[in-house]
C-alpha atoms as a PDB file:
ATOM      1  CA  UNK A   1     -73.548  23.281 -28.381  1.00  0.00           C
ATOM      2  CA  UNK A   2     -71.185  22.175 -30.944  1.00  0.00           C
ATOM      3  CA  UNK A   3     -73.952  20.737 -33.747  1.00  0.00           C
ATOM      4  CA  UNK A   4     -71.474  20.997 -37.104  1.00  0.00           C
ATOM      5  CA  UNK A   5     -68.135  20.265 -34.741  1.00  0.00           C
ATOM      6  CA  UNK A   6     -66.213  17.600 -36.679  1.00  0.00           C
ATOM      7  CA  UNK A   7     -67.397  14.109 -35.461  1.00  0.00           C
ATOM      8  CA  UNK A   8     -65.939  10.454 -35.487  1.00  0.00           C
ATOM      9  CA  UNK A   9     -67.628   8.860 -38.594  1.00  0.00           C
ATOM     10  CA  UNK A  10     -64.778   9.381 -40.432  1.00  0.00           C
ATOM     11  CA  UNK A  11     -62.532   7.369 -38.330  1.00  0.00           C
ATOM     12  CA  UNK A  12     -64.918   4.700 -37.652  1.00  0.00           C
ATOM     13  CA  UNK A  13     -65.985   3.807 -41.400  1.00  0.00           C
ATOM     14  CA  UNK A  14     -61.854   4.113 -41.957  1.00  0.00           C
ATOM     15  CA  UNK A  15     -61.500   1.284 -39.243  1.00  0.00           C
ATOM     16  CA  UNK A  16     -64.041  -0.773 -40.658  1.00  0.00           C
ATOM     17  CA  UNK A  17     -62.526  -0.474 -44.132  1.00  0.00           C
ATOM     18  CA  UNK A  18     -59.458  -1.360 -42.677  1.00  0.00           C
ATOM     19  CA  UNK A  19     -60.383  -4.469 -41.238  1.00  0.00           C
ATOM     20  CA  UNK A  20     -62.062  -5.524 -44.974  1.00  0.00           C
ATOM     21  CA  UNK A  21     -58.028  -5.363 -45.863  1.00  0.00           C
ATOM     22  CA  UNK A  22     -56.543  -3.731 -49.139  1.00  0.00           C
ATOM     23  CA  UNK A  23     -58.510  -5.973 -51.622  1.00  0.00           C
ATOM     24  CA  UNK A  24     -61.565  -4.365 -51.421  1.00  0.00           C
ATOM     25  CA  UNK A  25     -60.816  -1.955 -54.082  1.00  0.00           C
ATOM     26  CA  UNK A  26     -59.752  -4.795 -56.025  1.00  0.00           C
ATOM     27  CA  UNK A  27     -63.096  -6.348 -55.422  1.00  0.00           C
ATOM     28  CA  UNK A  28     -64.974  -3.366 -56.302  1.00  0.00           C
ATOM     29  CA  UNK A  29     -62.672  -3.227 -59.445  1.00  0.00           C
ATOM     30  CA  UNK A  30     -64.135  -7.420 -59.954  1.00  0.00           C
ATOM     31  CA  UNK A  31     -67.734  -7.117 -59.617  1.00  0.00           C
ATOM     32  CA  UNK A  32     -68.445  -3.855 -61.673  1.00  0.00           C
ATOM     33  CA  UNK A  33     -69.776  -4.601 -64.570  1.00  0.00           C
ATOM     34  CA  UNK A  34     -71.207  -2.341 -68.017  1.00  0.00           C
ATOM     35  CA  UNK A  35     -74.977  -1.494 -68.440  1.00  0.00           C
ATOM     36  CA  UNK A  36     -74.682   0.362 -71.527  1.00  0.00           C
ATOM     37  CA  UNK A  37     -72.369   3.390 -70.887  1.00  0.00           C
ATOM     38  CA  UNK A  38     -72.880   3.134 -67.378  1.00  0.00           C
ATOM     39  CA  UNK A  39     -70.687   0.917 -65.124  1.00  0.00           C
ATOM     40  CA  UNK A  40     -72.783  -0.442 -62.023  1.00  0.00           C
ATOM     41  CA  UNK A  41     -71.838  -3.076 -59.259  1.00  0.00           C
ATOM     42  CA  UNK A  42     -74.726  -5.750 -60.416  1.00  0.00           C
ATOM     43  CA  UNK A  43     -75.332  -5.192 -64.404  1.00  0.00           C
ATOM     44  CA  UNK A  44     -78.593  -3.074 -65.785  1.00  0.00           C
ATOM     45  CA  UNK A  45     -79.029  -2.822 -62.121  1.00  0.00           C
ATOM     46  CA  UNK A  46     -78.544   0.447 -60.072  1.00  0.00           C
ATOM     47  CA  UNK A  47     -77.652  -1.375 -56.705  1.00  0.00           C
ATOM     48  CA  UNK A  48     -79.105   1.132 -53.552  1.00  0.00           C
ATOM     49  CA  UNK A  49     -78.156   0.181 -50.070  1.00  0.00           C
ATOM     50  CA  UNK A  50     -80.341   1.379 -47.367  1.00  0.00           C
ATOM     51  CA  UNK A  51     -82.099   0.814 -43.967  1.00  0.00           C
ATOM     52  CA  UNK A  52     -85.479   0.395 -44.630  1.00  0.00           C
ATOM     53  CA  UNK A  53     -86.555   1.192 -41.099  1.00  0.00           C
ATOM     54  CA  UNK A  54     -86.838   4.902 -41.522  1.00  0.00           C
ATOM     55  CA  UNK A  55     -89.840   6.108 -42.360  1.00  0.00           C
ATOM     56  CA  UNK A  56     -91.308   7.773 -44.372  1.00  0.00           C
ATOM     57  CA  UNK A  57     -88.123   7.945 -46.195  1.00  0.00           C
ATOM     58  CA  UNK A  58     -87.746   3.850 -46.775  1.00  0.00           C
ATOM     59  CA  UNK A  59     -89.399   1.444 -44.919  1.00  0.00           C
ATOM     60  CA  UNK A  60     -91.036  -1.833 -45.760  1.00  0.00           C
ATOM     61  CA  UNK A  61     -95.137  -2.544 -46.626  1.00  0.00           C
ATOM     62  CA  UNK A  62     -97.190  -5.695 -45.281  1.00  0.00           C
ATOM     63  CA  UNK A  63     -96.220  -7.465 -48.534  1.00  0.00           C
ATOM     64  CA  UNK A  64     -92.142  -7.042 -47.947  1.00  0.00           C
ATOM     65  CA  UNK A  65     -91.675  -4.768 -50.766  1.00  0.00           C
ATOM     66  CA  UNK A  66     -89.913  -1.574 -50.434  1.00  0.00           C
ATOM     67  CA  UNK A  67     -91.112   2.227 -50.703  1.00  0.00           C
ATOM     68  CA  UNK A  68     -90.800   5.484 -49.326  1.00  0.00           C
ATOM     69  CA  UNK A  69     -89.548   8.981 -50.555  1.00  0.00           C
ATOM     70  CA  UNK A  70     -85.779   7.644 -50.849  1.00  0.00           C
ATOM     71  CA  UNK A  71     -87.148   4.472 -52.577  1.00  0.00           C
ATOM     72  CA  UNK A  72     -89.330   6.422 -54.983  1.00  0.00           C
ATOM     73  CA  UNK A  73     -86.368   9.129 -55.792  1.00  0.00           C
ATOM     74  CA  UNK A  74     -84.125   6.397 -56.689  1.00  0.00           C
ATOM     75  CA  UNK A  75     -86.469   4.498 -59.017  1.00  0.00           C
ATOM     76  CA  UNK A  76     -87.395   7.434 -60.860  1.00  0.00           C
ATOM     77  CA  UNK A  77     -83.386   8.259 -61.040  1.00  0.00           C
ATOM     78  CA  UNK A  78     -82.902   4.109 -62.350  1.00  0.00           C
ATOM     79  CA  UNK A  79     -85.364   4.996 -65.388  1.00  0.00           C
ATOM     80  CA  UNK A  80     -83.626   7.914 -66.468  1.00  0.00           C
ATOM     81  CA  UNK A  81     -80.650   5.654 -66.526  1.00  0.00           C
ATOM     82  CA  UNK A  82     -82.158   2.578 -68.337  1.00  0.00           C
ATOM     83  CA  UNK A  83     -81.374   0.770 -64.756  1.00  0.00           C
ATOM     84  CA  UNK A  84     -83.525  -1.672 -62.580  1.00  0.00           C
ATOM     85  CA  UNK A  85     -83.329  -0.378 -59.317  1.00  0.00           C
ATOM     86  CA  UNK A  86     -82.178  -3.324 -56.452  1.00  0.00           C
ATOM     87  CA  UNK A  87     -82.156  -2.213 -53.094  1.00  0.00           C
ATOM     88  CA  UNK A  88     -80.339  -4.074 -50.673  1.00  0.00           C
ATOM     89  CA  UNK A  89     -81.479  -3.476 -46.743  1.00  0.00           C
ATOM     90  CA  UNK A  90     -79.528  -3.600 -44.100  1.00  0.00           C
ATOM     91  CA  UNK A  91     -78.159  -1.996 -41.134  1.00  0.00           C
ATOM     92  CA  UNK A  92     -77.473   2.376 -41.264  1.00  0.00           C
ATOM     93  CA  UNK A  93     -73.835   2.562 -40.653  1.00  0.00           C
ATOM     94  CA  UNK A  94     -73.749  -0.970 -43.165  1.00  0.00           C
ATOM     95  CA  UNK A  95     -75.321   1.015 -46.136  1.00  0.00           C
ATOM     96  CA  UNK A  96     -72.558   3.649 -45.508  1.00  0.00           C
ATOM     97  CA  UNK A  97     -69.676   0.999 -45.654  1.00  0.00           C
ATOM     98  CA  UNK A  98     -71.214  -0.729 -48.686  1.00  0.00           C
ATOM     99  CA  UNK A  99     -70.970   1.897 -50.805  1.00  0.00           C
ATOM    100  CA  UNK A 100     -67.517   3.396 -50.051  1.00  0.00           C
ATOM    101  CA  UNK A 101     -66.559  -0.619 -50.652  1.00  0.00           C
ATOM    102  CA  UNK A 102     -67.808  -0.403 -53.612  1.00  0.00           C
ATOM    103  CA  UNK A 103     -70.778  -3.306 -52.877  1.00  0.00           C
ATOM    104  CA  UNK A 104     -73.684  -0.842 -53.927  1.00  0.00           C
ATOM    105  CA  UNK A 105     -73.985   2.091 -56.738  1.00  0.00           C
ATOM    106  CA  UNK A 106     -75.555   4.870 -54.214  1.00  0.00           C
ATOM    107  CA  UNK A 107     -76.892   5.052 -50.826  1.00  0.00           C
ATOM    108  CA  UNK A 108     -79.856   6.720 -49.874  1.00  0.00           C
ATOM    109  CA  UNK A 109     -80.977   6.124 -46.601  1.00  0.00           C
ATOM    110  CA  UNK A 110     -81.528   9.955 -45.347  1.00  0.00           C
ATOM    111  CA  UNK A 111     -77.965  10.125 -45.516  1.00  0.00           C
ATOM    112  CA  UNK A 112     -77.085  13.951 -44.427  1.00  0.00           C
ATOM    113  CA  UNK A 113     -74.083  15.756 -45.297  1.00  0.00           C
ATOM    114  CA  UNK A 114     -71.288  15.879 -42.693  1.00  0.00           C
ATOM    115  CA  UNK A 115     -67.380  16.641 -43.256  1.00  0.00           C
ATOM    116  CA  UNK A 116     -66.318  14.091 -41.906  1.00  0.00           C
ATOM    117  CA  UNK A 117     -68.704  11.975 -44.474  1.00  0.00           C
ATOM    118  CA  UNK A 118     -66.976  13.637 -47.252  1.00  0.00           C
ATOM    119  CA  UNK A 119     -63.658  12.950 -46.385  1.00  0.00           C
ATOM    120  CA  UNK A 120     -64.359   9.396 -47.481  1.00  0.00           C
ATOM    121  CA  UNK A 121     -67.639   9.561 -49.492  1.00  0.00           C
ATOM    122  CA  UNK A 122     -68.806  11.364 -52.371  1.00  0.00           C
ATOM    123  CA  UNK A 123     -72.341  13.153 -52.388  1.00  0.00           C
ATOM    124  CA  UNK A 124     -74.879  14.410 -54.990  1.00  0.00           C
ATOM    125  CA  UNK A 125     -76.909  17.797 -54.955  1.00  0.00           C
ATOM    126  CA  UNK A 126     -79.093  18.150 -51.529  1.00  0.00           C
ATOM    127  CA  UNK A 127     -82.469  16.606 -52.874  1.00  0.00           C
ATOM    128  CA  UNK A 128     -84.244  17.452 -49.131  1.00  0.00           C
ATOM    129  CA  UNK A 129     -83.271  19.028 -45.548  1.00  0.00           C
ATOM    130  CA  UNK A 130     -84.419  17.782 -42.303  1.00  0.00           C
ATOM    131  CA  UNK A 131     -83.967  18.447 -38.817  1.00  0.00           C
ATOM    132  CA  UNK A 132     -83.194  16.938 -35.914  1.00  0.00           C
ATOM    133  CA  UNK A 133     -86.007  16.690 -33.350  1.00  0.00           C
ATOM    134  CA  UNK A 134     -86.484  15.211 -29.756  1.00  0.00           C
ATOM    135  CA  UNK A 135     -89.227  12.994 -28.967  1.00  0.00           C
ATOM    136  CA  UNK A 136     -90.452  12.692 -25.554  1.00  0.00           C
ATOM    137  CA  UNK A 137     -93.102  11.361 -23.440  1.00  0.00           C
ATOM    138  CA  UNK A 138     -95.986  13.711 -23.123  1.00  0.00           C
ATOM    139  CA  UNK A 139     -95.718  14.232 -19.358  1.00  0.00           C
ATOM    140  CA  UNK A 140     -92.019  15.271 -19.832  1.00  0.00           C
ATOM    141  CA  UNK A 141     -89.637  18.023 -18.433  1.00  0.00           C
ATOM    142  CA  UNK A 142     -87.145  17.713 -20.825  1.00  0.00           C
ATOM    143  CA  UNK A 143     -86.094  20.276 -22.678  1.00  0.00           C
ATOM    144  CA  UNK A 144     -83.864  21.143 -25.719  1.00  0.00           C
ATOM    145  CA  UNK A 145     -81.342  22.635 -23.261  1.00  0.00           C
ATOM    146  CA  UNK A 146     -81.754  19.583 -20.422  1.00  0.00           C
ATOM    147  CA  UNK A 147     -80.893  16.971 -22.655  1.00  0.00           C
ATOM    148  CA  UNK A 148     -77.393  16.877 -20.746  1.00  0.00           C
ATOM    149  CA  UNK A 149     -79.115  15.406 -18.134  1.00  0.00           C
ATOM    150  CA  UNK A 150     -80.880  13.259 -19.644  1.00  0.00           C
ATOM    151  CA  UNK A 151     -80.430   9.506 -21.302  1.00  0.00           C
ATOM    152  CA  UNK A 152     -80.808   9.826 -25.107  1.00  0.00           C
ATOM    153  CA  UNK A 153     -81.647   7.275 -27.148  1.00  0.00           C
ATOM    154  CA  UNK A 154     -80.256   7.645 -31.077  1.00  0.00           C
ATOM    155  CA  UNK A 155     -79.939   5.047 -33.907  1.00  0.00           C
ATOM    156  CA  UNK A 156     -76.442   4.098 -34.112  1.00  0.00           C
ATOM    157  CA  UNK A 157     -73.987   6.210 -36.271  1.00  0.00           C
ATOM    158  CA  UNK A 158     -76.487   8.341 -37.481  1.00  0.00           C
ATOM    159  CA  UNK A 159     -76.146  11.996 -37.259  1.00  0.00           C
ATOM    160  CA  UNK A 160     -78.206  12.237 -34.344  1.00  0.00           C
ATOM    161  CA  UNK A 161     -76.473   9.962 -32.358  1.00  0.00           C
ATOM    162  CA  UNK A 162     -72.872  11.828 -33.167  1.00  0.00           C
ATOM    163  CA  UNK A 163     -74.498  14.941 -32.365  1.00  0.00           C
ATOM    164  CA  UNK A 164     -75.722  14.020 -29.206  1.00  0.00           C
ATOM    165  CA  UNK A 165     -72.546  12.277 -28.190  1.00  0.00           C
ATOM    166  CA  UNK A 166     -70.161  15.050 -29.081  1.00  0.00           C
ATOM    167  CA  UNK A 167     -71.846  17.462 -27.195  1.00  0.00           C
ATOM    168  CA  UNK A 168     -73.233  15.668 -24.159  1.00  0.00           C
ATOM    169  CA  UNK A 169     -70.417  12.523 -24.254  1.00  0.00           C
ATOM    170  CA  UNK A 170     -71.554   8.710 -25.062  1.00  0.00           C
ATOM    171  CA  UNK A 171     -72.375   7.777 -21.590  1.00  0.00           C
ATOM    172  CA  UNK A 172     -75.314  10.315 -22.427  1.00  0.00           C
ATOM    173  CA  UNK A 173     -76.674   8.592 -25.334  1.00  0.00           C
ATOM    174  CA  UNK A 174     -77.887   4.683 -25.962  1.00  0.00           C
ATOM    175  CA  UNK A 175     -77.253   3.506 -29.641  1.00  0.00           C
ATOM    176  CA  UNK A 176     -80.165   1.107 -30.950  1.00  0.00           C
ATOM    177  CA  UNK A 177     -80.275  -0.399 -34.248  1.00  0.00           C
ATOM    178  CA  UNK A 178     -83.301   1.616 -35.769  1.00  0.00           C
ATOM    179  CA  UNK A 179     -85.621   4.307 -34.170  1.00  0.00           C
ATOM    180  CA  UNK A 180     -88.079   2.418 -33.630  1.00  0.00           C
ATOM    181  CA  UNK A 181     -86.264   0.779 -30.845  1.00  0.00           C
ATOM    182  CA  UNK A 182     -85.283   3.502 -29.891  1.00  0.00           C
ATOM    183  CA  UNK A 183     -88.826   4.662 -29.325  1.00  0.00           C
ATOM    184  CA  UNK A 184     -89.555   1.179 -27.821  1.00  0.00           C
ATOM    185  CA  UNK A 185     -87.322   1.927 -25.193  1.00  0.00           C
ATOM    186  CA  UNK A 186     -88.824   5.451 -24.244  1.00  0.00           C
ATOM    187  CA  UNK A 187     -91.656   3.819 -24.257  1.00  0.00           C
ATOM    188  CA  UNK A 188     -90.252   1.419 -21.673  1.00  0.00           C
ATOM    189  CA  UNK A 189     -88.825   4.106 -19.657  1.00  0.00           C
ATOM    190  CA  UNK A 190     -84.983   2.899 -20.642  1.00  0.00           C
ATOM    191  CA  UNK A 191     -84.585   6.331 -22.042  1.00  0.00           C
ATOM    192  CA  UNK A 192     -85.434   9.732 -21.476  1.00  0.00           C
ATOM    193  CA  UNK A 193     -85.856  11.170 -25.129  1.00  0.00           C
ATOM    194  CA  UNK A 194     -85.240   9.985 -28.511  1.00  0.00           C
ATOM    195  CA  UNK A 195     -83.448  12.403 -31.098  1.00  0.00           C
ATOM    196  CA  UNK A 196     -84.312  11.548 -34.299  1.00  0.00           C
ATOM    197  CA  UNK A 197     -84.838  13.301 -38.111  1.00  0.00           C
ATOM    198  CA  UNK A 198     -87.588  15.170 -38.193  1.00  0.00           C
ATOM    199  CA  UNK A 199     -89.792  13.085 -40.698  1.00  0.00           C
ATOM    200  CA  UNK A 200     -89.889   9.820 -38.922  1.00  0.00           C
ATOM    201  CA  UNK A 201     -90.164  11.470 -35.470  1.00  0.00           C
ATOM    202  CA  UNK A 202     -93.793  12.505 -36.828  1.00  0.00           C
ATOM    203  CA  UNK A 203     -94.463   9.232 -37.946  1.00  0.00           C
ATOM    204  CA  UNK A 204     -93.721   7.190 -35.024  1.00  0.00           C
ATOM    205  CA  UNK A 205     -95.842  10.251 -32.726  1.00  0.00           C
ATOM    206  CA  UNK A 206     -98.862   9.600 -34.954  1.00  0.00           C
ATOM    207  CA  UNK A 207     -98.405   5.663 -34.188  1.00  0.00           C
ATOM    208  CA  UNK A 208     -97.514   5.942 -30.779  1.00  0.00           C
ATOM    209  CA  UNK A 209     -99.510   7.309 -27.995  1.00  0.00           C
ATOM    210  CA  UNK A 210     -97.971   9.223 -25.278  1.00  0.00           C
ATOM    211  CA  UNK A 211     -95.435  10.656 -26.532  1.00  0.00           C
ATOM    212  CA  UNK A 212     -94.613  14.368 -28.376  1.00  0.00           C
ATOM    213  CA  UNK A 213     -91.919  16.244 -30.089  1.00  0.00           C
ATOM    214  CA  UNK A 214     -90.354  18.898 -28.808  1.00  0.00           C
ATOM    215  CA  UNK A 215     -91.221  22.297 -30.168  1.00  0.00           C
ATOM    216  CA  UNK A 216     -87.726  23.527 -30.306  1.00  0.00           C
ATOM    217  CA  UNK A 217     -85.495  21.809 -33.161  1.00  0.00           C
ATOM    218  CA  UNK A 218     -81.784  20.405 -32.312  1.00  0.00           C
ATOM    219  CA  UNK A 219     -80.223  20.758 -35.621  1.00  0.00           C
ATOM    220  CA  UNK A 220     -80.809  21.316 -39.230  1.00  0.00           C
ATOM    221  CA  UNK A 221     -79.271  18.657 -42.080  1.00  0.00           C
ATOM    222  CA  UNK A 222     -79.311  18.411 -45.536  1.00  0.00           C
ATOM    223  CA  UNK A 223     -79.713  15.023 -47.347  1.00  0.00           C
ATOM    224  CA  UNK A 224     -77.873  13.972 -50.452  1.00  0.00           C
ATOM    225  CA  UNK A 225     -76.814  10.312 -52.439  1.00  0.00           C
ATOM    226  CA  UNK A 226     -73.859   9.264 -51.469  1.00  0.00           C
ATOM    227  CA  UNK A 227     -71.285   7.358 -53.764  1.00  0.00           C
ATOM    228  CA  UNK A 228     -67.963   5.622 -53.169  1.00  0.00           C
ATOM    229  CA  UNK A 229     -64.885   8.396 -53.588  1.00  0.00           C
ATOM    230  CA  UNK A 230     -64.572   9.226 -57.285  1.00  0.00           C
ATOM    231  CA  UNK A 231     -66.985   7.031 -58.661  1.00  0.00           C
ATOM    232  CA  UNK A 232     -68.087   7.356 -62.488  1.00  0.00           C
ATOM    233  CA  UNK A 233     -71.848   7.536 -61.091  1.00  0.00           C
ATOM    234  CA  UNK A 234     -72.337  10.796 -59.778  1.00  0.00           C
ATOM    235  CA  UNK A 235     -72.529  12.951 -62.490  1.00  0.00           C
ATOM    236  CA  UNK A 236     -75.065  10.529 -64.697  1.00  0.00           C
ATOM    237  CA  UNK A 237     -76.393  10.158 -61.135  1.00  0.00           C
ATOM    238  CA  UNK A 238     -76.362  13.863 -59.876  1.00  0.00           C
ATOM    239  CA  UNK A 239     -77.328  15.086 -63.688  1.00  0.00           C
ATOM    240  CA  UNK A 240     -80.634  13.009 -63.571  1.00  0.00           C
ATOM    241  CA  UNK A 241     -81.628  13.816 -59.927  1.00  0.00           C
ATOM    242  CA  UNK A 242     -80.930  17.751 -61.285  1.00  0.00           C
ATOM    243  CA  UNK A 243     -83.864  17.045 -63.994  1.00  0.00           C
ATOM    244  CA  UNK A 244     -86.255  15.270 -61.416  1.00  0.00           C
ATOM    245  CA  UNK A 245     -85.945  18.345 -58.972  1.00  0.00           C
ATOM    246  CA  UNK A 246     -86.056  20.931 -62.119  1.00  0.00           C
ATOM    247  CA  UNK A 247     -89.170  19.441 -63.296  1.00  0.00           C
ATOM    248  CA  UNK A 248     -90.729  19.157 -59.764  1.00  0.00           C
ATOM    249  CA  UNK A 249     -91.032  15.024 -59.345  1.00  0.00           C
ATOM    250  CA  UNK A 250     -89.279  14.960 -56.390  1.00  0.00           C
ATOM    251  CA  UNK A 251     -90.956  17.301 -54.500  1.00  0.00           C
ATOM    252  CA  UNK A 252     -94.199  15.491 -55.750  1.00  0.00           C
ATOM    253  CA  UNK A 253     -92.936  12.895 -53.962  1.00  0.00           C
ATOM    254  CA  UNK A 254     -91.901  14.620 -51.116  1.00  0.00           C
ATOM    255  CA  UNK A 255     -95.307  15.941 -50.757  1.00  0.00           C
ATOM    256  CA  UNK A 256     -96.756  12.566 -50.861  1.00  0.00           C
ATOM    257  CA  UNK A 257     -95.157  11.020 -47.466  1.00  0.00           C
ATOM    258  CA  UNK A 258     -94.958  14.392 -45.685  1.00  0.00           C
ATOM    259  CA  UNK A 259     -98.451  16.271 -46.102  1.00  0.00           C
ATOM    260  CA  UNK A 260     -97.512  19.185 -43.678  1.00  0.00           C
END
């Protein structure tokens, strides 16, 4: 199967910029402001767009407030700057476009690495990997190597769900807007499997009986911050994630959302 085979992100996040029209970089060029020695989209503020629907990477508590291992990363990352982190939530492929528009400082939304990714994004150090994994019900046949016959539900322009559709073909794979539709609709027999990241596959097993992940792994991804092309903020960025990996805080906080 061709996992790493260039995909279409590329083309689609050039459509969508595209249809914003030429001023966005003059936009971008409007709304950044200084904080200090550091130029950021909302002043003192280190703007992060996400999808807080991806556990336990960033997802939202009872009290609407935000956390998760991305969430935590990037506050830690806003002190070393003198910054206020703001996250802004909204939909994956969103985040993506807001920062290559230059609407947000960084996103983190376990954002993996992809070529096509970098031809129009920049990307900091890997902070974690992660793999791709299949979800199933428990009384399943599939299989790693029968998911061509199979309906596969992905969130939508995700690496999974380019993946799954370059090698088995979009009429094999249903895009939802988060996984945990996505798992609502195996649930509801719409779907056959789910292929998700690794890390929120476990936690929506644990909170959903019935259903299992598949012992074999699809693919292996690393995840990085992702900035608009050239911007001034990865290297302060990149240089003070460097310091919270050398002096182990974010595997700390890796270890805290994912005990195994």
């Amino acid at each position: 199967m061709k996992k790493l085979a260039a995909v279409s992100m590329a083309a689609l996040m050039a459509l969508s910029m595209t249809a914003c029209g030429s001023g966005s970089t003059e936009t971008k060029a409007a709304s950044t402001v200084a904080a200090g020695d550091i130029k950021t989209v909302n002043e003192g503020k280190l703007t992060m767009s996400t999808n807080a629907a991806f556990p336990p990477y960033e997802m939202t508590t009872d009290s609407g407030d935000y956390e998760g291992i991305d969430v935590e990363i990037a506050n830690a990352i806003a002190d070393k700057l003198g910054l206020e982190l703001q996250i802004d939530d909204m939909s994956f492929d969103s985040a993506l476009l807001a920062v290559q528009q230059g609407k947000s400082d960084i996103v983190m939304a376990g954002v993996s690495v992809t070529d096509d990714r970098l031809s129009v994004m920049d990307f900091s150090d890997t902070y974690t990997t992660s793999t791709q994994v299949v979800i199933v019900p428990e009384d399943s046949d599939v299989t790693v190597d029968s998911l061509g016959d199979c309906m596969i539900g992905c969130q939508k322009a995700t690496t999974g769900y380019i993946y799954c559709s370059d090698d088995y073909g979009t009429d094999h794979v249903t895009a939802y807007d988060n996984g945990a539709t996505a798992v609502q609709a195996l649930q509801n027999g719409q779907i056959d499997c789910v292929v998700i990241d690794s890390a929120p596959a476990q936690a929506f097993v644990d909170t959903t009986p019935g259903l299992k992940i598949l012992d074999t792994e699809y693919v292996t991804e690393e995840y990085a911050i992702g900035f608009g092309k050239n911007s001034a903020l990865k290297d302060p960025v990149n240089n003070a994630l460097k310091e919270l990996i050398k002096d182990g805080t974010v595997q700390d906080i890796i270890d805290k959302y994912i005990t195994e």
